[in-house]
N, C-alpha and C. Protein backbone atom coordinates (compact mmCIF):
# COMPACT_ATOMS: atom_id res chain seq x y z
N UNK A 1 -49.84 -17.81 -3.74
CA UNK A 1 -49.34 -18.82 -2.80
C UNK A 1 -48.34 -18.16 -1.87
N UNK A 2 -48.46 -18.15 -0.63
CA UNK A 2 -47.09 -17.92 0.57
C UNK A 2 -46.63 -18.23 1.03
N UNK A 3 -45.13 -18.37 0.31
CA UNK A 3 -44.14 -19.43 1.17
C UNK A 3 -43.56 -18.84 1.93
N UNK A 4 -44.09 -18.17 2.55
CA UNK A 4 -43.56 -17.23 4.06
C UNK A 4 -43.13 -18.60 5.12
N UNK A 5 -41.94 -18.54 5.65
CA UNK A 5 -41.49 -20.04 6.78
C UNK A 5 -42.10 -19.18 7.85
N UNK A 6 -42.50 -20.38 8.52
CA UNK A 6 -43.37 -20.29 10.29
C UNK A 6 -41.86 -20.03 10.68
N UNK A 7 -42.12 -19.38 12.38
CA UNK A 7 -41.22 -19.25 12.90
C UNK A 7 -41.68 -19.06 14.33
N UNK A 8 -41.24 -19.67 15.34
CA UNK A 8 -41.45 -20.27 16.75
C UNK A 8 -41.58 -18.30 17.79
N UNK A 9 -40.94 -17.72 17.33
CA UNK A 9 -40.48 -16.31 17.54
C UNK A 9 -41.29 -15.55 17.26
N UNK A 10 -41.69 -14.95 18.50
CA UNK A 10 -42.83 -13.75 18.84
C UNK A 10 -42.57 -12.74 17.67
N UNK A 11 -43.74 -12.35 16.95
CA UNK A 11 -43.63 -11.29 15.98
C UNK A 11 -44.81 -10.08 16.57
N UNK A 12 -44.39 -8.86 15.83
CA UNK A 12 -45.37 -7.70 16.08
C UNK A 12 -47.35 -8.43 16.43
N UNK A 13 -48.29 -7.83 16.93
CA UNK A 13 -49.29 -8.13 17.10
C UNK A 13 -49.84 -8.35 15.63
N UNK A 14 -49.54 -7.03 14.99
CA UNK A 14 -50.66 -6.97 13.55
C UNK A 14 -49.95 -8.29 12.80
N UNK A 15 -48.85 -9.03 12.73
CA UNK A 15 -48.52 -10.25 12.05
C UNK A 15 -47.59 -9.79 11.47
N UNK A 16 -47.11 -8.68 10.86
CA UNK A 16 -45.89 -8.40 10.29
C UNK A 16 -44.74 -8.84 10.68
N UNK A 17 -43.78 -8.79 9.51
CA UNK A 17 -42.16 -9.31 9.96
C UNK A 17 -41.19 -8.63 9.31
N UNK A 18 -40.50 -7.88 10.17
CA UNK A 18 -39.60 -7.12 9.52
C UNK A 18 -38.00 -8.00 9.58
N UNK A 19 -36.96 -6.91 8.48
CA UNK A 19 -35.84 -7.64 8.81
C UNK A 19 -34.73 -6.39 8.42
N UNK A 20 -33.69 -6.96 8.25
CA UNK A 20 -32.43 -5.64 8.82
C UNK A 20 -31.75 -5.97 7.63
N UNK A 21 -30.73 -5.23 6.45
CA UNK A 21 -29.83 -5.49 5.31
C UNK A 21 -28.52 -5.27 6.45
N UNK A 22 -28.12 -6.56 6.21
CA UNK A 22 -26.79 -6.81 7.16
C UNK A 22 -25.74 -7.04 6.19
N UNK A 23 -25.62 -7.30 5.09
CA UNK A 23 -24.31 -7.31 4.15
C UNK A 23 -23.88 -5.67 4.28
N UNK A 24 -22.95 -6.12 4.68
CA UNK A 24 -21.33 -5.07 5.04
C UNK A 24 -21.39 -4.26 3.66
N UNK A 25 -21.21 -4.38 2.61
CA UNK A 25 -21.04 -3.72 1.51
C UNK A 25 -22.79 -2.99 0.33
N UNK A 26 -23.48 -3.08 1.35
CA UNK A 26 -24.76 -3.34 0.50
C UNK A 26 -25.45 -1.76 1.02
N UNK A 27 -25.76 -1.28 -0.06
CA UNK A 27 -26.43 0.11 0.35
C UNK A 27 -27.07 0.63 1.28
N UNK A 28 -27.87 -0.56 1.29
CA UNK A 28 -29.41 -0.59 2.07
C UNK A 28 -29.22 -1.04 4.00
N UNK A 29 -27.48 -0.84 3.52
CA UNK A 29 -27.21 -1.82 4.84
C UNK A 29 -27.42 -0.96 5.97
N UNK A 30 -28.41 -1.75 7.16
CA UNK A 30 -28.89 -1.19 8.56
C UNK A 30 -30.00 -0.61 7.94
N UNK A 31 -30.57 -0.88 7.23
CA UNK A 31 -32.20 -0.46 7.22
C UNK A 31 -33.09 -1.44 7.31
N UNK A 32 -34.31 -0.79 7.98
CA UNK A 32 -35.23 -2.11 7.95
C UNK A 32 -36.83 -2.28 6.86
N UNK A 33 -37.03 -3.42 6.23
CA UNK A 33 -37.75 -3.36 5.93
C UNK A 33 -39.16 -4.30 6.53
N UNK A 34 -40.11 -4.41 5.84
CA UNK A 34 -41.50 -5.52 5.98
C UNK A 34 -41.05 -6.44 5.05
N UNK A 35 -41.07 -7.47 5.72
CA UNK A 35 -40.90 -9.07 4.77
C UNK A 35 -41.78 -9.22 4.16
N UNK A 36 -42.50 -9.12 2.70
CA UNK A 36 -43.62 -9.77 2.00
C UNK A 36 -43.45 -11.01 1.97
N UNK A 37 -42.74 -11.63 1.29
CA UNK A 37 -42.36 -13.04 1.27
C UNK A 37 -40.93 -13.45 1.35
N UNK A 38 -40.71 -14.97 1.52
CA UNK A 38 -39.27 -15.01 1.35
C UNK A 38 -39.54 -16.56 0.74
N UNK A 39 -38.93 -16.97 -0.11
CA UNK A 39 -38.70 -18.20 -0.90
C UNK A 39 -37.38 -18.79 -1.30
N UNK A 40 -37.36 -19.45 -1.83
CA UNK A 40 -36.02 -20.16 -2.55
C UNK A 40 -36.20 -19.77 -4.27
N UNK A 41 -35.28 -18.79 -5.01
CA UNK A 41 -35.31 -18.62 -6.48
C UNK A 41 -33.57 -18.65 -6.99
N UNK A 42 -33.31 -19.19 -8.08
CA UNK A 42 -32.56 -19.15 -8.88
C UNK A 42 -31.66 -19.95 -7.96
N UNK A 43 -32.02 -20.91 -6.81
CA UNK A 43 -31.17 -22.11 -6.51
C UNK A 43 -30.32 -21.22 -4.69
N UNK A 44 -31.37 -20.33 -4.42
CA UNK A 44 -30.81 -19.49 -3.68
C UNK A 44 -32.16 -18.83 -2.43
N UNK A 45 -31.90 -18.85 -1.11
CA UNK A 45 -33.01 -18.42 -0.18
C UNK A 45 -33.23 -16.62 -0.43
N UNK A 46 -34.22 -16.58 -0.95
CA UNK A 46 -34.24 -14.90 -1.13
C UNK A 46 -35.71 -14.27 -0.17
N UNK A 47 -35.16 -12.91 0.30
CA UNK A 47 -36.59 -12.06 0.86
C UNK A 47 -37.22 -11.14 -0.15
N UNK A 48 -38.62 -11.01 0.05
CA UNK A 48 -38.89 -9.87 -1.00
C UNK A 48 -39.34 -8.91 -0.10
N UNK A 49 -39.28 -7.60 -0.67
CA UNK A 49 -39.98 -6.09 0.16
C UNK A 49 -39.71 -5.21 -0.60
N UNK A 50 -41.13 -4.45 -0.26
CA UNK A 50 -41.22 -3.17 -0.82
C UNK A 50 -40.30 -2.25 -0.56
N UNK A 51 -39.40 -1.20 -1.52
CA UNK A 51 -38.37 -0.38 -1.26
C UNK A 51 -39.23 0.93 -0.77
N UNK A 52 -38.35 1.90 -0.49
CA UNK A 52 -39.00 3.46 -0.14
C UNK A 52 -39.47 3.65 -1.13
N UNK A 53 -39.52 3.37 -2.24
CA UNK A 53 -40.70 4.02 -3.27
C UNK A 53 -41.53 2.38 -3.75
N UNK A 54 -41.81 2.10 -2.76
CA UNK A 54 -42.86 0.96 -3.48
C UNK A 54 -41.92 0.24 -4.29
N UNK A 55 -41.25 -0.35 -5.02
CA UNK A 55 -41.00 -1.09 -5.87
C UNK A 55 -40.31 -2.69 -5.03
N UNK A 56 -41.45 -3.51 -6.07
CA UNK A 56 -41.38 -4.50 -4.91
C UNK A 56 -39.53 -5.27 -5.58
N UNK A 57 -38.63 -5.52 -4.36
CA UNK A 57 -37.23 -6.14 -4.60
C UNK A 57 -36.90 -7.13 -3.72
N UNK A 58 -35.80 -7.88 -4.32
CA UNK A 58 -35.28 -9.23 -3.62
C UNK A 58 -34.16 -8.86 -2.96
N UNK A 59 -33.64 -9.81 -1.95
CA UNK A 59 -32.36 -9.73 -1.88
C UNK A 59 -31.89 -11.63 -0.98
N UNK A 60 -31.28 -11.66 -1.67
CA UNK A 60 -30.86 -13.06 -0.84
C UNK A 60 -30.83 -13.08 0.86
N UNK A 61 -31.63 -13.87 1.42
CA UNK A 61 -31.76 -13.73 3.00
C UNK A 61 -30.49 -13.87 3.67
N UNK A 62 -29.50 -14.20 3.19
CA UNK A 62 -27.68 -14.67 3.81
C UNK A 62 -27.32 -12.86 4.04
N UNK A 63 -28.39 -12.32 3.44
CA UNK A 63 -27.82 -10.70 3.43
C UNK A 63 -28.43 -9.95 4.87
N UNK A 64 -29.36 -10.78 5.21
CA UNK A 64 -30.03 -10.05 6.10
C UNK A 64 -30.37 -10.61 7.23
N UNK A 65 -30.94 -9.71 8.31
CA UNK A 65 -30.95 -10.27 9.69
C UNK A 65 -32.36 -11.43 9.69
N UNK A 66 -33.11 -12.15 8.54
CA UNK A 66 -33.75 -13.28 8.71
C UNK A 66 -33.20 -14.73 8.15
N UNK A 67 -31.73 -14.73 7.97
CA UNK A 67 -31.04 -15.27 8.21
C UNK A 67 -30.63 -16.26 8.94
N UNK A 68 -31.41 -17.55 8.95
CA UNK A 68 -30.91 -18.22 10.18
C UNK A 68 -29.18 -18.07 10.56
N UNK A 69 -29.00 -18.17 12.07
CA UNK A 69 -27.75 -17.88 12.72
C UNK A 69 -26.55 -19.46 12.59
N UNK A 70 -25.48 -18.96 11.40
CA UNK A 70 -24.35 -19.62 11.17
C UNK A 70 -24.43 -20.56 12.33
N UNK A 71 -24.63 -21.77 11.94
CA UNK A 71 -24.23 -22.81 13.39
C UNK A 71 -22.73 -23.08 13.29
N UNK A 72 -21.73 -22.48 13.06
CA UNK A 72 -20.26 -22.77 12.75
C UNK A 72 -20.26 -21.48 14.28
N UNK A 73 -20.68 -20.22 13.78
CA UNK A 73 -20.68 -19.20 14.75
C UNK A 73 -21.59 -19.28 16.18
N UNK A 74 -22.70 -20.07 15.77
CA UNK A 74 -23.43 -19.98 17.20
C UNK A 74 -22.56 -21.53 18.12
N UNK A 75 -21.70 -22.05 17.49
CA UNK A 75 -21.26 -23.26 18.57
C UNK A 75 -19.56 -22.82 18.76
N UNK A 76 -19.39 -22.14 18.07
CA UNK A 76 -17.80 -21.68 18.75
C UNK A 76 -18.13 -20.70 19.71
N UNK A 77 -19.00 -19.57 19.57
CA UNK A 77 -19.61 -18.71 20.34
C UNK A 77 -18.61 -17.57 20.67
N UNK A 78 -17.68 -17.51 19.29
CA UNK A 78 -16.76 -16.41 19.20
C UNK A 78 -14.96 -16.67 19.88
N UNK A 79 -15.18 -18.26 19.93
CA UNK A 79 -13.89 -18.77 21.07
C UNK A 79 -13.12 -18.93 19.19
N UNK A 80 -13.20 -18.96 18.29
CA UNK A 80 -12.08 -19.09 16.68
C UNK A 80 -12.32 -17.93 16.11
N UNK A 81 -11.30 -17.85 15.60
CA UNK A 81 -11.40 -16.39 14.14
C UNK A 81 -11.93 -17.00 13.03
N UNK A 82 -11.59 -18.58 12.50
CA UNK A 82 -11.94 -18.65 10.92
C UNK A 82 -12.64 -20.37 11.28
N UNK A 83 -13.10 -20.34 10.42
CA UNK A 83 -14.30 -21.34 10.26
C UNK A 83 -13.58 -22.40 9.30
N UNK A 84 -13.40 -23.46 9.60
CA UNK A 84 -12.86 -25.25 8.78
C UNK A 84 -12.85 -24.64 7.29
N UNK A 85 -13.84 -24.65 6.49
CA UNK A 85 -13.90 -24.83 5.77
C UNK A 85 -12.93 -23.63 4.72
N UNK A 86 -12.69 -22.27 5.79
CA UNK A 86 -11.91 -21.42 5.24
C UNK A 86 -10.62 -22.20 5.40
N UNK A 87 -10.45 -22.29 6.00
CA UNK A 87 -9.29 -23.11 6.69
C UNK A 87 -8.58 -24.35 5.57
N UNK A 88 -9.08 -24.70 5.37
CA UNK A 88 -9.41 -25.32 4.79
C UNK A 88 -8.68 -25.45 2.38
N UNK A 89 -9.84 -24.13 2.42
CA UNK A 89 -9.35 -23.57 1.27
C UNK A 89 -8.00 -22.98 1.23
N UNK A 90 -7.64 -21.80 2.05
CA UNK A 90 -6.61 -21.94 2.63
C UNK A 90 -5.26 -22.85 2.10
N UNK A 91 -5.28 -24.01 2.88
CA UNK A 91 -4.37 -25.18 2.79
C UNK A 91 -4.41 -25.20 1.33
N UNK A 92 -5.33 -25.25 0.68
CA UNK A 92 -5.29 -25.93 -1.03
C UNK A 92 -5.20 -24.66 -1.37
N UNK A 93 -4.77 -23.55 -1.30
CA UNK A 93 -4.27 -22.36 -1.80
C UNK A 93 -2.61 -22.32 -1.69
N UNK A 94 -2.30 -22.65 -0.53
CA UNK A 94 -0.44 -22.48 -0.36
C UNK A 94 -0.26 -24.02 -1.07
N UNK A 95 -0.56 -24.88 -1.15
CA UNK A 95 -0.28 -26.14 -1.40
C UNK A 95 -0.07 -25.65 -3.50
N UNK A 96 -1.23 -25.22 -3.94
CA UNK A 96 -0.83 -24.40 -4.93
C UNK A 96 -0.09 -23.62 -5.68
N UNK A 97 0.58 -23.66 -4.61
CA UNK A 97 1.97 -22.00 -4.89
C UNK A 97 2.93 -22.98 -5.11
N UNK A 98 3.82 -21.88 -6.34
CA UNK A 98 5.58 -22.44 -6.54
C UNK A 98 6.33 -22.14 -5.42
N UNK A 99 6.83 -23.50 -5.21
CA UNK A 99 7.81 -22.83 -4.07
C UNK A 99 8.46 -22.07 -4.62
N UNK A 100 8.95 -20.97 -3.42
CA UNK A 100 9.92 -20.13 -4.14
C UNK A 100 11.51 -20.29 -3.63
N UNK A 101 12.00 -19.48 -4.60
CA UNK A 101 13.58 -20.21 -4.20
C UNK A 101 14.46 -19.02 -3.69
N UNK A 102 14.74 -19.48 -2.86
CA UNK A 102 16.35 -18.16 -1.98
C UNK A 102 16.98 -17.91 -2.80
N UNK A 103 17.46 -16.39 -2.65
CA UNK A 103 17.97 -15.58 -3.33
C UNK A 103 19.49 -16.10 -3.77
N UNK A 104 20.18 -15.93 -4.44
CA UNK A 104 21.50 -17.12 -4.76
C UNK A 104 22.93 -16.90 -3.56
N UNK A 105 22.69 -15.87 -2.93
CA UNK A 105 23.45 -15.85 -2.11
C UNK A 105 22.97 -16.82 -1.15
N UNK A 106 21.96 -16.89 -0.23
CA UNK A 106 21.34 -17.37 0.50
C UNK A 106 21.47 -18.89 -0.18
N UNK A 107 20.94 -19.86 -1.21
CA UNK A 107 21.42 -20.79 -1.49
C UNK A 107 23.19 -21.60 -1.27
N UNK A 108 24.19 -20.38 -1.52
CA UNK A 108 25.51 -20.63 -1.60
C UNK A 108 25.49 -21.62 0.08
N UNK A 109 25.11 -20.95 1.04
CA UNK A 109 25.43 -21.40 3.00
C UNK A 109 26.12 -20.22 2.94
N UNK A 110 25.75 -20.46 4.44
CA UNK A 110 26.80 -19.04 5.35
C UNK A 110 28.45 -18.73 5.00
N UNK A 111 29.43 -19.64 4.57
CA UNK A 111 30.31 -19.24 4.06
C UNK A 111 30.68 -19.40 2.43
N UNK A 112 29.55 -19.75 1.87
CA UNK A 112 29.70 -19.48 0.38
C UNK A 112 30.52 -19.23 -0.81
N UNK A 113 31.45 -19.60 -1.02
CA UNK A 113 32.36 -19.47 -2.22
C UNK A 113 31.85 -18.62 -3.55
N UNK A 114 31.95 -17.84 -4.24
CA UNK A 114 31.72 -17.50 -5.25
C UNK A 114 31.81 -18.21 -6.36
């Protein structure tokens, strides 16, 4: 069965579809492979392709350039640095923290008594 997704976007003549390892930290990153398939497994959008030695492997599509394009990033269009929802976490991260307390001089005021 091939749950390969249609896609509106001109591909090579012979039908092939290649794609790019775009995770920053990932070995394989900036190489391209042939898409065999791509599906949804373990609750997650994954591509499959053959490696340089044949062995057929996955990798989650969020890793790679078939990826549909972040609509957080394609509607700011690079006008924000961080995205709501970081933003977000963020807030419930400092909201988390002990306040901390001034050093005991600094508590005393500017003319401070011992």
């Amino acid at each position: 069965m091939d749950c390969q997704r249609q896609s509106t976007t001109p591909g090579p003549l012979d039908g092939t579809q290649t794609f790019r390892v775009t995770h920053v930290f990932h070995p394989l990153r900036g190489q391209e492979f042939t898409l065999v398939d791509q599906r949804n497994a373990w609750g997650d959008d994954r591509v499959y392709f053959h490696d340089d030695t044949g062995r057929l492997r996955r990798l989650p599509t969020a890793w790679t350039s078939a990826a549909p394009p972040d609509a957080f990033v394609a509607l700011s269009a690079g006008r924000s640095h961080f995205r709501v929802e970081d933003l977000l976490q963020l807030v419930a991260l400092i909201a988390r923290q002990r306040p901390v307390r001034a050093p005991a001089r600094e508590r005393r005021g500017k003319g401070g008594v011992k």
